[in-house]
Protein backbone atom coordinates (compact mmCIF):
# COMPACT_ATOMS: atom_id res chain seq x y z
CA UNK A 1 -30.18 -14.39 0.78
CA UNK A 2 -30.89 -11.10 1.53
CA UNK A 3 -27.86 -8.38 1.12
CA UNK A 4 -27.34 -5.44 3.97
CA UNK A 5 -26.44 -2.27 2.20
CA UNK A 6 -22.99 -1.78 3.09
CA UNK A 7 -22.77 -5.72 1.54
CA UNK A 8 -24.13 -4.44 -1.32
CA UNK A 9 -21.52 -1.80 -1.84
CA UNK A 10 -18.79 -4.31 -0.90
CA UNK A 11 -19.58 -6.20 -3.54
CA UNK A 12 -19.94 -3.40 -6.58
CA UNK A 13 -16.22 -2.71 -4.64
CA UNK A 14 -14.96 -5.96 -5.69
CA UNK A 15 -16.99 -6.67 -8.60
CA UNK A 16 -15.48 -2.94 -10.37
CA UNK A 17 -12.01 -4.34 -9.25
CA UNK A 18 -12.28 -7.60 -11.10
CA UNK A 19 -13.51 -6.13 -13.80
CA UNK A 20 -10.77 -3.75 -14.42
CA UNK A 21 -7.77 -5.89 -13.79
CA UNK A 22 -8.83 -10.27 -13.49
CA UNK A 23 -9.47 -12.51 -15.97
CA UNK A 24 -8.92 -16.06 -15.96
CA UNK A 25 -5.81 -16.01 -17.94
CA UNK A 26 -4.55 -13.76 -15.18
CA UNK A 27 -5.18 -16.00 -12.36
CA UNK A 28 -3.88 -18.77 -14.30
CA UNK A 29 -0.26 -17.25 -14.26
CA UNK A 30 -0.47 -15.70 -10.69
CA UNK A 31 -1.26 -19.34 -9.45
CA UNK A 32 1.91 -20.23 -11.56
CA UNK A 33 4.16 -17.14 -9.79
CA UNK A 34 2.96 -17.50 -6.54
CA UNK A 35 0.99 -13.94 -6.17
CA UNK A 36 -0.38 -10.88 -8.27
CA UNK A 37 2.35 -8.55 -9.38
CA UNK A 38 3.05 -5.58 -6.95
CA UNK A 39 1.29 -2.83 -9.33
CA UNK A 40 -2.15 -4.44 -8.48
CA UNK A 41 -1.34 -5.11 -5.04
CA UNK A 42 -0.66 -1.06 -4.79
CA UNK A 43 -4.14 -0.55 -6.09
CA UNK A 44 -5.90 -3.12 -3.44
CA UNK A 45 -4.76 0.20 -1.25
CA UNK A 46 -6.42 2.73 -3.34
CA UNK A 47 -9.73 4.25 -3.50
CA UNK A 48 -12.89 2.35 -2.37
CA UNK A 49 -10.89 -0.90 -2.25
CA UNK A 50 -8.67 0.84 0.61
CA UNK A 51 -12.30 1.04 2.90
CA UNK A 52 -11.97 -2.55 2.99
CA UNK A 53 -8.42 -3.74 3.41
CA UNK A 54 -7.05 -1.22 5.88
CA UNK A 55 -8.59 -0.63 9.56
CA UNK A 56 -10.66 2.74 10.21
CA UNK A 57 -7.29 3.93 12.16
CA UNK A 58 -5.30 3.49 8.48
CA UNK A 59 -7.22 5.02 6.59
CA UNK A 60 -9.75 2.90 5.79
CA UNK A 61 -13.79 3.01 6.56
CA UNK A 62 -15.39 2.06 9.87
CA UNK A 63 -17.82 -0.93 7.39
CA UNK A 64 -19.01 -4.10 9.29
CA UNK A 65 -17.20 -6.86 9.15
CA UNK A 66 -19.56 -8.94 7.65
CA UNK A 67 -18.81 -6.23 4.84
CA UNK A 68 -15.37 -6.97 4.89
CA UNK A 69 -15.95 -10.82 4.79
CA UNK A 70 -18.51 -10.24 1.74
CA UNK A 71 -16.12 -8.29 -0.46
CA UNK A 72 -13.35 -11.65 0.43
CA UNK A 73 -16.15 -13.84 -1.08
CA UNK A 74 -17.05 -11.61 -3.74
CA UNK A 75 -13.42 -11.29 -5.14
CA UNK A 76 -12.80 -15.03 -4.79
CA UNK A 77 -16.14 -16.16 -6.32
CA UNK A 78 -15.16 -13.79 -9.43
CA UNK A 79 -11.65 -14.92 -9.35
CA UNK A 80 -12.12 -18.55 -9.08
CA UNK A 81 -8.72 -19.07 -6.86
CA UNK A 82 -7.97 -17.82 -3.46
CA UNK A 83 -6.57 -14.50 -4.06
CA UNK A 84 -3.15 -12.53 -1.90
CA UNK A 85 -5.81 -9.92 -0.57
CA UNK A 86 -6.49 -12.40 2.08
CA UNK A 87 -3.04 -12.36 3.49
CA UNK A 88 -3.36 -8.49 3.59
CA UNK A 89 -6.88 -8.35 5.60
CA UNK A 90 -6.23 -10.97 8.30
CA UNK A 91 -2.48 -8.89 9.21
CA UNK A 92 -5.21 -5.78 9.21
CA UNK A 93 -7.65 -7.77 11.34
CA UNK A 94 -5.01 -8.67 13.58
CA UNK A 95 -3.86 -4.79 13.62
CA UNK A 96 -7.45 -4.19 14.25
CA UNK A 97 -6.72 -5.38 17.81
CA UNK A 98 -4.19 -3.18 18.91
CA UNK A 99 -4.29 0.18 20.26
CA UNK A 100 -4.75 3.12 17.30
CA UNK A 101 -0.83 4.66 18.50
CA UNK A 102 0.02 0.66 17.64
CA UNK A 103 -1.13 0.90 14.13
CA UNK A 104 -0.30 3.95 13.12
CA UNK A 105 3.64 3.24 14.32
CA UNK A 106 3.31 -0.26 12.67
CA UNK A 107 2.10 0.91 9.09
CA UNK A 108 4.70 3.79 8.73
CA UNK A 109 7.18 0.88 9.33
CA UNK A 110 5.76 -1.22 6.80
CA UNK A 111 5.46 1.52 4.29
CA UNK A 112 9.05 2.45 5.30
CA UNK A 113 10.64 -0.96 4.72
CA UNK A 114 8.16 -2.62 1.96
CA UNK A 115 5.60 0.19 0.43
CA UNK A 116 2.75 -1.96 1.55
CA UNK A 117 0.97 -2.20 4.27
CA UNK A 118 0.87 -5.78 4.91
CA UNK A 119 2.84 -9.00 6.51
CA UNK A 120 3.10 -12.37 7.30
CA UNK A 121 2.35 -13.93 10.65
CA UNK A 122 4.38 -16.60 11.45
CA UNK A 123 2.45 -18.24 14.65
CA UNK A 124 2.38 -22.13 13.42
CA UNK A 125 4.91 -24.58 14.14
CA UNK A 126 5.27 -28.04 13.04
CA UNK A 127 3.58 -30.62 15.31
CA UNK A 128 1.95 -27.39 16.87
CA UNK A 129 -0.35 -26.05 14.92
CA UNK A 130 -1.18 -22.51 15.90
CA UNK A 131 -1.11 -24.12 19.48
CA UNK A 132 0.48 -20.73 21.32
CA UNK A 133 0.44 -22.84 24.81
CA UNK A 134 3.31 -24.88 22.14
CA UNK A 135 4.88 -22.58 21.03
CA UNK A 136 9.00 -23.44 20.73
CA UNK A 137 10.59 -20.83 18.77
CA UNK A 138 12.18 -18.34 21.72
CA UNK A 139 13.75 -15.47 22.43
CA UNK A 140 16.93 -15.70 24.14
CA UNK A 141 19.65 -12.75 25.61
CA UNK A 142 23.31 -13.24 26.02
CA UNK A 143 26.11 -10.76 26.54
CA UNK A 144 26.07 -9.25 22.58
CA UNK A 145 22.17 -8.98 22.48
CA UNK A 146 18.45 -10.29 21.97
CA UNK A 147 18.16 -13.27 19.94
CA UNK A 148 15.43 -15.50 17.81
CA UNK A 149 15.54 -18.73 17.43
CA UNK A 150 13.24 -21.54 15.59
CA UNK A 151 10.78 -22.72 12.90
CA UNK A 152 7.29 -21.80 11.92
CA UNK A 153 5.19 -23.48 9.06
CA UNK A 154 2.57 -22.76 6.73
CA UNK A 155 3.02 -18.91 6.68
CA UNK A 156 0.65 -17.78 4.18
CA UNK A 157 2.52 -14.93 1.89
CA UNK A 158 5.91 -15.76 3.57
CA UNK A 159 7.98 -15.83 0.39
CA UNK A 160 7.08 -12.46 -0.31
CA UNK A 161 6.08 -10.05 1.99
CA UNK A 162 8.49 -7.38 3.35
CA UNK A 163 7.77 -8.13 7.07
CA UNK A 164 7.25 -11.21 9.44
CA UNK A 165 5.28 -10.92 12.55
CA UNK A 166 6.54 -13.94 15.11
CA UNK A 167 5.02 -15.19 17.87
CA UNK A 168 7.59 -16.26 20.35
CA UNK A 169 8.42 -18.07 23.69
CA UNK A 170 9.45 -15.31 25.47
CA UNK A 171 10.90 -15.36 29.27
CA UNK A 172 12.71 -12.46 28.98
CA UNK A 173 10.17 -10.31 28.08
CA UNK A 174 7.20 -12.17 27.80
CA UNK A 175 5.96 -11.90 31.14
CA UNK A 176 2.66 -9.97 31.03
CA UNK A 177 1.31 -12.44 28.40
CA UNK A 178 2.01 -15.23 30.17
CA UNK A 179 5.89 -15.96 28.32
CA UNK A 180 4.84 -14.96 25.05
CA UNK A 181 5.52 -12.05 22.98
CA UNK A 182 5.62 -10.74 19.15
CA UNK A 183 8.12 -9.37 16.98
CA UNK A 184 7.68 -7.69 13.76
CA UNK A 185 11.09 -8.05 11.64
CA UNK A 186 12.09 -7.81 8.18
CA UNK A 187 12.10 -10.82 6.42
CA UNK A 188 15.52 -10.39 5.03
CA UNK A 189 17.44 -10.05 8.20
CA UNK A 190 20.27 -12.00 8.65
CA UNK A 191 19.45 -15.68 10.05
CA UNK A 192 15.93 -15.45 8.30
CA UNK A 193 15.23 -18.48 5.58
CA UNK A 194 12.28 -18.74 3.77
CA UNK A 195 11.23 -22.27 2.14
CA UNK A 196 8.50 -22.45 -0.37
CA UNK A 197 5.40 -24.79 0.51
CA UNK A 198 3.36 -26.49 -1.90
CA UNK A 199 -0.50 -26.25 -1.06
CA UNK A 200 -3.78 -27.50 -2.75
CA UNK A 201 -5.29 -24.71 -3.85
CA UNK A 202 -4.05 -21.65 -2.54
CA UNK A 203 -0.62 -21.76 -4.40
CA UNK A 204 -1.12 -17.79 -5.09
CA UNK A 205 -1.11 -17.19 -0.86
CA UNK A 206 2.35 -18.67 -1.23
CA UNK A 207 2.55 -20.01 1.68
CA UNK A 208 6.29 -20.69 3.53
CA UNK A 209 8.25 -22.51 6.26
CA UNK A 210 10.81 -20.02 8.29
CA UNK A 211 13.68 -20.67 10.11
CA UNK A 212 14.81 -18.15 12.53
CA UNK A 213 18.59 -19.31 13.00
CA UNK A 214 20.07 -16.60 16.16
CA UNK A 215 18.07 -13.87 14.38
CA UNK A 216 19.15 -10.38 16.74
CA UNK A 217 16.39 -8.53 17.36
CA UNK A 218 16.24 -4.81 17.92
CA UNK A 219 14.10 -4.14 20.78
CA UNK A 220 11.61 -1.63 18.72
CA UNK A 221 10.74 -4.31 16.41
CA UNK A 222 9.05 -5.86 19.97
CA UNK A 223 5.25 -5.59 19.26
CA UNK A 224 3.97 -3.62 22.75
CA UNK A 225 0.70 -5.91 23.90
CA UNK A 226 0.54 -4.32 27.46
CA UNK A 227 -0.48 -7.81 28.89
CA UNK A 228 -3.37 -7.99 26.20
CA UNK A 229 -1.29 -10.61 23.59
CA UNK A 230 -4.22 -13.70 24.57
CA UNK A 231 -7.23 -11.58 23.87
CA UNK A 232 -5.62 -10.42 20.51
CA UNK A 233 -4.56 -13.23 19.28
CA UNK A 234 -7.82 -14.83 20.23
CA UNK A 235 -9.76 -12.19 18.18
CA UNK A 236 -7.36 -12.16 15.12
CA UNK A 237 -8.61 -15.97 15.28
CA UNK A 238 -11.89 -15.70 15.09
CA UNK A 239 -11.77 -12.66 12.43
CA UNK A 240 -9.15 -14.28 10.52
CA UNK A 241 -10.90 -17.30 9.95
CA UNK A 242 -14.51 -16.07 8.97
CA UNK A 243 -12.05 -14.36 6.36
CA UNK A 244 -10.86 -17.80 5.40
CA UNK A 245 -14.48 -19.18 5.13
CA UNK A 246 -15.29 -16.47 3.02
């Protein structure tokens, strides 16, 4: 197989980042805990590694995404174990979507609330898959304010990341995407669970069930989609899972 050039640099990326910081001891205890420890995740945002986590509007470069895909393989290949960066590039993939005022408000409120700019998306539901025509978590108004309600499944990084992004039934304000619309909350608000899933083989994704029991929303945490929410979602897909294959 013959490498582009920006490949090639992806992978001297990667390959200089494994050198300095994984060995297989390593991965053996971050499969154990679930997830590296927050002082490498801080470097996965640093210098060259930052061109190929973040989008071009965060900071990162404007590389192919084939690029991007190669430096996923790269890092796993050397790792031996599905590694948390994943989690980090398919939330920017999905960021990648939205308009570059979207971003830009959306990192400074994940560096506000977590430090890092990543988070879980919590679109699957049992007996739904990631089905969004099936979606049954909602959002609901009464007299005292907006309200979440629900269960998603298989959240990949749920346990630990700062910030959930839920896709919701929505018929309150939902209707420009067809009854749907996304919220971006903290994870510890109050009538947010978390429940730890056991998976074979990506144990350090740490992947999560979460129940959203009359969660109140503030209406800023409202992702703005401006009747876009099918094509984004659809893209996110497709990048997210090339990601995944890599």
């Amino acid at each position: 197989m013959r490498y582009t050039n920006d490949q090639k640099r992806a992978i001297d990326v990667a390959n200089d980042f494994c050198d300095a910081y994984i060995t297989e001891d390593q991965v053996r205890h971050w499969v154990t805990t679930h997830g590296m420890p927050n002082h490498l995740i801080e470097k996965v945002y640093q210098g060259d590694m930052k061109d190929y986590v973040c989008t071009s509007a965060l900071g990162g470069a404007d590389v192919p995404f084939l690029a991007r895909a190669t430096f996923v393989e790269q890092i796993t290949r050397r790792a031996g174990a599905t590694m948390p960066v994943l989690s980090d590039m398919t939330s920017m993939a999905l960021l990648s979507t939205m308009r570059e005022q979207s971003q830009k408000e959306i990192a400074e409120e994940l560096l506000t609330t977590g430090g890092r700019l990543g988070f879980s998306q919590a679109f699957s539901e049992p007996n739904a898959g990631s089905d969004a025509s099936a979606v049954r978590t909602s959002v609901g108004v009464d007299g005292h304010g907006i309200y979440l309600n629900g269960v998603k499944t298989f959240v990949s990084s749920g346990q630990f990341m700062p910030m959930v992004l839920v896709l919701a039934h929505d018929p309150v304000y939902g209707g420009a995407d067809g009854g749907l619309s996304l919220w971006l909350l903290p994870i510890d608000a109050e009538g947010v669970s978390t429940y730890p899933l056991t998976t074979v083989g990506q144990e350090m994704l740490s992947s999560a069930r979460i129940d959203f029991n009359q969660v109140k929303l503030e209406p800023y945490w409202q992702i703005q989609t401006e009747g876009r929410l099918d094509a984004m979602l659809k893209r996110q897909y497709e990048l997210g899972r090339i990601l995944v294959c890599a």
